[in-house]
N, C-alpha and C. Protein backbone atom coordinates (compact mmCIF):
# COMPACT_ATOMS: atom_id res chain seq x y z
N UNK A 1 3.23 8.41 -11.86
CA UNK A 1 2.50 7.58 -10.89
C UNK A 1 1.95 8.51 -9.81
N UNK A 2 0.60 8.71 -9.54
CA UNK A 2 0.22 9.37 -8.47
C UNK A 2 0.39 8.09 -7.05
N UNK A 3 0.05 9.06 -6.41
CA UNK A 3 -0.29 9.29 -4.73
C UNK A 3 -0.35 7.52 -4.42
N UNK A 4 -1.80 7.50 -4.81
CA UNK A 4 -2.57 6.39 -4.54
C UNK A 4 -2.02 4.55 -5.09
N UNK A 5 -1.20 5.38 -6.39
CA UNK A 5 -0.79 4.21 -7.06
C UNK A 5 0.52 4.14 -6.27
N UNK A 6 1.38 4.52 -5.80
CA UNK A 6 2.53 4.64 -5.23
C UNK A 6 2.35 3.82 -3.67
N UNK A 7 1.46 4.24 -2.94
CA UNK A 7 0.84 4.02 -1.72
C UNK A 7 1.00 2.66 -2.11
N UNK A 8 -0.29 2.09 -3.30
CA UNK A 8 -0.81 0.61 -3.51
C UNK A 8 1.02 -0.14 -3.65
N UNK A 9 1.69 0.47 -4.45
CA UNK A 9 2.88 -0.69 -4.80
C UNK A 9 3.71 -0.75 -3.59
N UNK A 10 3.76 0.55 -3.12
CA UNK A 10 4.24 0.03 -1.49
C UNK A 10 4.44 -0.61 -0.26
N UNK A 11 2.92 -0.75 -0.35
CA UNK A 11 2.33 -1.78 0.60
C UNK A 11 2.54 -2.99 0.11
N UNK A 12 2.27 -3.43 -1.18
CA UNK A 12 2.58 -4.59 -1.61
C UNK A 12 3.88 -5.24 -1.68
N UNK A 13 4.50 -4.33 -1.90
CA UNK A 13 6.40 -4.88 -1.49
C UNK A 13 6.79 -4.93 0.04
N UNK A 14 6.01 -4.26 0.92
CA UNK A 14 6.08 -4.67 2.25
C UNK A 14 6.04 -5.77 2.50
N UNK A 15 4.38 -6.49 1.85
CA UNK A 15 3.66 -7.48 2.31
C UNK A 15 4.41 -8.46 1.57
N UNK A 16 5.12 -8.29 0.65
CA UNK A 16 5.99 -9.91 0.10
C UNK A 16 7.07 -9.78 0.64
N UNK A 17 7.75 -8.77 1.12
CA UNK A 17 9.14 -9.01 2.10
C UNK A 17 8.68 -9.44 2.98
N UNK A 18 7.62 -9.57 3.88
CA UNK A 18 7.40 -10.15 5.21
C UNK A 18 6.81 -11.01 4.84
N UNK A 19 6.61 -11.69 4.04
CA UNK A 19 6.64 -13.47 3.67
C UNK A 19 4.94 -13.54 2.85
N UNK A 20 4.64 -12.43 2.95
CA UNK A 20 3.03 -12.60 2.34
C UNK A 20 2.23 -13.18 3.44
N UNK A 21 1.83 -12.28 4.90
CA UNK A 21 1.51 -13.03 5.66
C UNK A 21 -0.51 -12.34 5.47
N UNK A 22 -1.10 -12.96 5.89
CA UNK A 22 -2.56 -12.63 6.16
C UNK A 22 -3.12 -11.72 7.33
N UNK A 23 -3.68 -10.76 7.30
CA UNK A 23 -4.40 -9.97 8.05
C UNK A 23 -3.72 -9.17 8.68
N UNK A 24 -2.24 -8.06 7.36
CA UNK A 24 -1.33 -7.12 8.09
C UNK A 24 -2.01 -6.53 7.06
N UNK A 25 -2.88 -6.57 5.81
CA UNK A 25 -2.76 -5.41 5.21
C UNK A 25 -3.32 -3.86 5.54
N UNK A 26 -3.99 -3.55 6.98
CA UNK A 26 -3.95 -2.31 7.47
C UNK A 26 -2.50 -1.55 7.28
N UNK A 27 -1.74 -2.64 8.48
CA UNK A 27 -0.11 -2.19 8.81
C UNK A 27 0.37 -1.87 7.58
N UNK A 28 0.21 -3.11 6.71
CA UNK A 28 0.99 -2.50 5.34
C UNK A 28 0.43 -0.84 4.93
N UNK A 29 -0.43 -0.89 4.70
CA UNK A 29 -1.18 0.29 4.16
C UNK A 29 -0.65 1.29 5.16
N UNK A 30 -0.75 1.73 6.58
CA UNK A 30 -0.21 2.57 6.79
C UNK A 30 1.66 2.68 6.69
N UNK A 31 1.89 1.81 7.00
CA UNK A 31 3.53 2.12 6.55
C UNK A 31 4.38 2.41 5.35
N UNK A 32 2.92 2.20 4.36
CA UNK A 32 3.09 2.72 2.89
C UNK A 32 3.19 4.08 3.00
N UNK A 33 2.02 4.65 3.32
CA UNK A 33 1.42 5.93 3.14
C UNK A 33 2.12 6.48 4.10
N UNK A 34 3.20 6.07 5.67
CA UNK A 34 3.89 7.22 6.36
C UNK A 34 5.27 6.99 5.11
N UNK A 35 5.70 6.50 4.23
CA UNK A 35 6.82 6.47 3.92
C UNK A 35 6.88 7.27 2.38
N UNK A 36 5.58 7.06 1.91
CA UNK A 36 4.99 8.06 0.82
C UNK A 36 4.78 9.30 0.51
N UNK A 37 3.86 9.08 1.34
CA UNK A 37 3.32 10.40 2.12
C UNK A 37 4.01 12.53 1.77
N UNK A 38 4.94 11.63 2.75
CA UNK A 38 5.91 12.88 2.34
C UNK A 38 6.39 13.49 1.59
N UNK A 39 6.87 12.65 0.24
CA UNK A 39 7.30 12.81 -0.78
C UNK A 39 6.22 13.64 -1.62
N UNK A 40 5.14 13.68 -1.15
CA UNK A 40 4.14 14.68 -1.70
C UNK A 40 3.41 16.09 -1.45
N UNK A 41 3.01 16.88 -2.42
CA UNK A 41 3.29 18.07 -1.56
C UNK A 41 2.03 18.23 -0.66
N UNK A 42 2.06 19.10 0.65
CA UNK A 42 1.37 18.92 1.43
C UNK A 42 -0.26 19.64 1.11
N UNK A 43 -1.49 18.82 1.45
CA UNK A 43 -2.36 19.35 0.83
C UNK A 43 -3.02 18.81 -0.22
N UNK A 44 -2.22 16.99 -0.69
CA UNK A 44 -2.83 16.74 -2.47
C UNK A 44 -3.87 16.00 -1.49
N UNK A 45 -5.22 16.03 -2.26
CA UNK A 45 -6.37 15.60 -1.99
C UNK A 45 -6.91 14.01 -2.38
N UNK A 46 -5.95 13.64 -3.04
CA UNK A 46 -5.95 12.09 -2.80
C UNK A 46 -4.87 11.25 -1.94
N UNK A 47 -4.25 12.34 -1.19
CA UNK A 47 -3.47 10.90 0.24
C UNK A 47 -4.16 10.53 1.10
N UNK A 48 -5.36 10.75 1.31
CA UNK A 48 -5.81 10.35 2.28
C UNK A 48 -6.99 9.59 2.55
N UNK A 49 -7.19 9.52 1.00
CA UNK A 49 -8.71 8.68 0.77
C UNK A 49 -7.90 7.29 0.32
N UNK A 50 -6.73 6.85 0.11
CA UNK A 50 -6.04 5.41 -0.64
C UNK A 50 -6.65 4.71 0.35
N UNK A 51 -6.57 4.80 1.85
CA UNK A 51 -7.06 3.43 2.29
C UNK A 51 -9.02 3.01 2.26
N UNK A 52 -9.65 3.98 2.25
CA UNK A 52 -10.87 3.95 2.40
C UNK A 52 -11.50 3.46 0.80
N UNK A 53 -10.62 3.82 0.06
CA UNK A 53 -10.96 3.78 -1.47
C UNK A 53 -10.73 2.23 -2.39
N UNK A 54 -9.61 1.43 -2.09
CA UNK A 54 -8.86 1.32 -2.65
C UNK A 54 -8.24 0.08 -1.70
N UNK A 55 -8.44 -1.09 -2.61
CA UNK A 55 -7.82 -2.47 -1.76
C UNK A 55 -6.78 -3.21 -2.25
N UNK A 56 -5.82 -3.71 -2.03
CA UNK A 56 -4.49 -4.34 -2.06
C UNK A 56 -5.35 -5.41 -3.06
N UNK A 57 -4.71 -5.96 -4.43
CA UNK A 57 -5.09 -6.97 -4.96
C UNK A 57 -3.40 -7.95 -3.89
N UNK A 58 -4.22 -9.19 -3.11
CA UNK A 58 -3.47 -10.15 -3.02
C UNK A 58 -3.33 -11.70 -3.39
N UNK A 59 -2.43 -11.93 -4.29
CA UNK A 59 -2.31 -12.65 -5.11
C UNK A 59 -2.55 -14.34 -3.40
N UNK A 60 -2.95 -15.25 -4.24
CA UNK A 60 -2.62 -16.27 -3.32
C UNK A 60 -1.38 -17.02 -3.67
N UNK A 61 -0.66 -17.27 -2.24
CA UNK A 61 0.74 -17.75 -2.11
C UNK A 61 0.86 -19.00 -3.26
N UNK A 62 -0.18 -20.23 -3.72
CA UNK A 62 0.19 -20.97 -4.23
C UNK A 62 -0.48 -20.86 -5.61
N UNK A 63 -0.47 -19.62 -6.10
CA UNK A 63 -0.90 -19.34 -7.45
C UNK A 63 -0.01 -18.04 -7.97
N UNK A 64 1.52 -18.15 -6.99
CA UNK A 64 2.37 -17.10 -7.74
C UNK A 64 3.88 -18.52 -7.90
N UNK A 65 4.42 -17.59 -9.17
CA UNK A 65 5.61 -18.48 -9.32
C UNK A 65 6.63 -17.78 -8.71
C-alpha cells in the first residue's frame, strides 16, 4: 500500500469514528497524513500531493449497513 492509499484509509476511519460527520474532511485529511506521514521515508514524492490530488469517497450515512 503506498503513501496516498494509506493517507486515503486513514482519514476514512477517522471520519467513521467521529460519527461520519460533514465538512471535517480537511481535518481528517490532515490528521491522516501527520500520523502517516512519518512512517515514510523522508523525501517520497507522493506525500504531499494526497490532498490536492485525491478525494475521500464518502459513503452516505443512510446507504451504509
Amino acid at each position: 500500500m503506498n503513501v496516498d492509499e494509506r493517507i486515503r484509509q486513514r482519514a476514512y476511519e477517522i471520519w467513521q469514528a467521529e460519527g461520519q460527520p460533514e465538512g471535517k474532511e480537511s481535518e481528517h485529511w490532515q490528521q491522516a497524513r501527520e500520523e502517516i506521514e512519518p512512517f515514510y521515508k523522508e523525501g517520497d514524492a507522493e506525500a504531499g500531493s494526497v490532498e490536492s490530488s485525491v478525494a475521500i469517497p464518502m459513503p452516505k450515512s443512510d446507504n451504509m449497513h
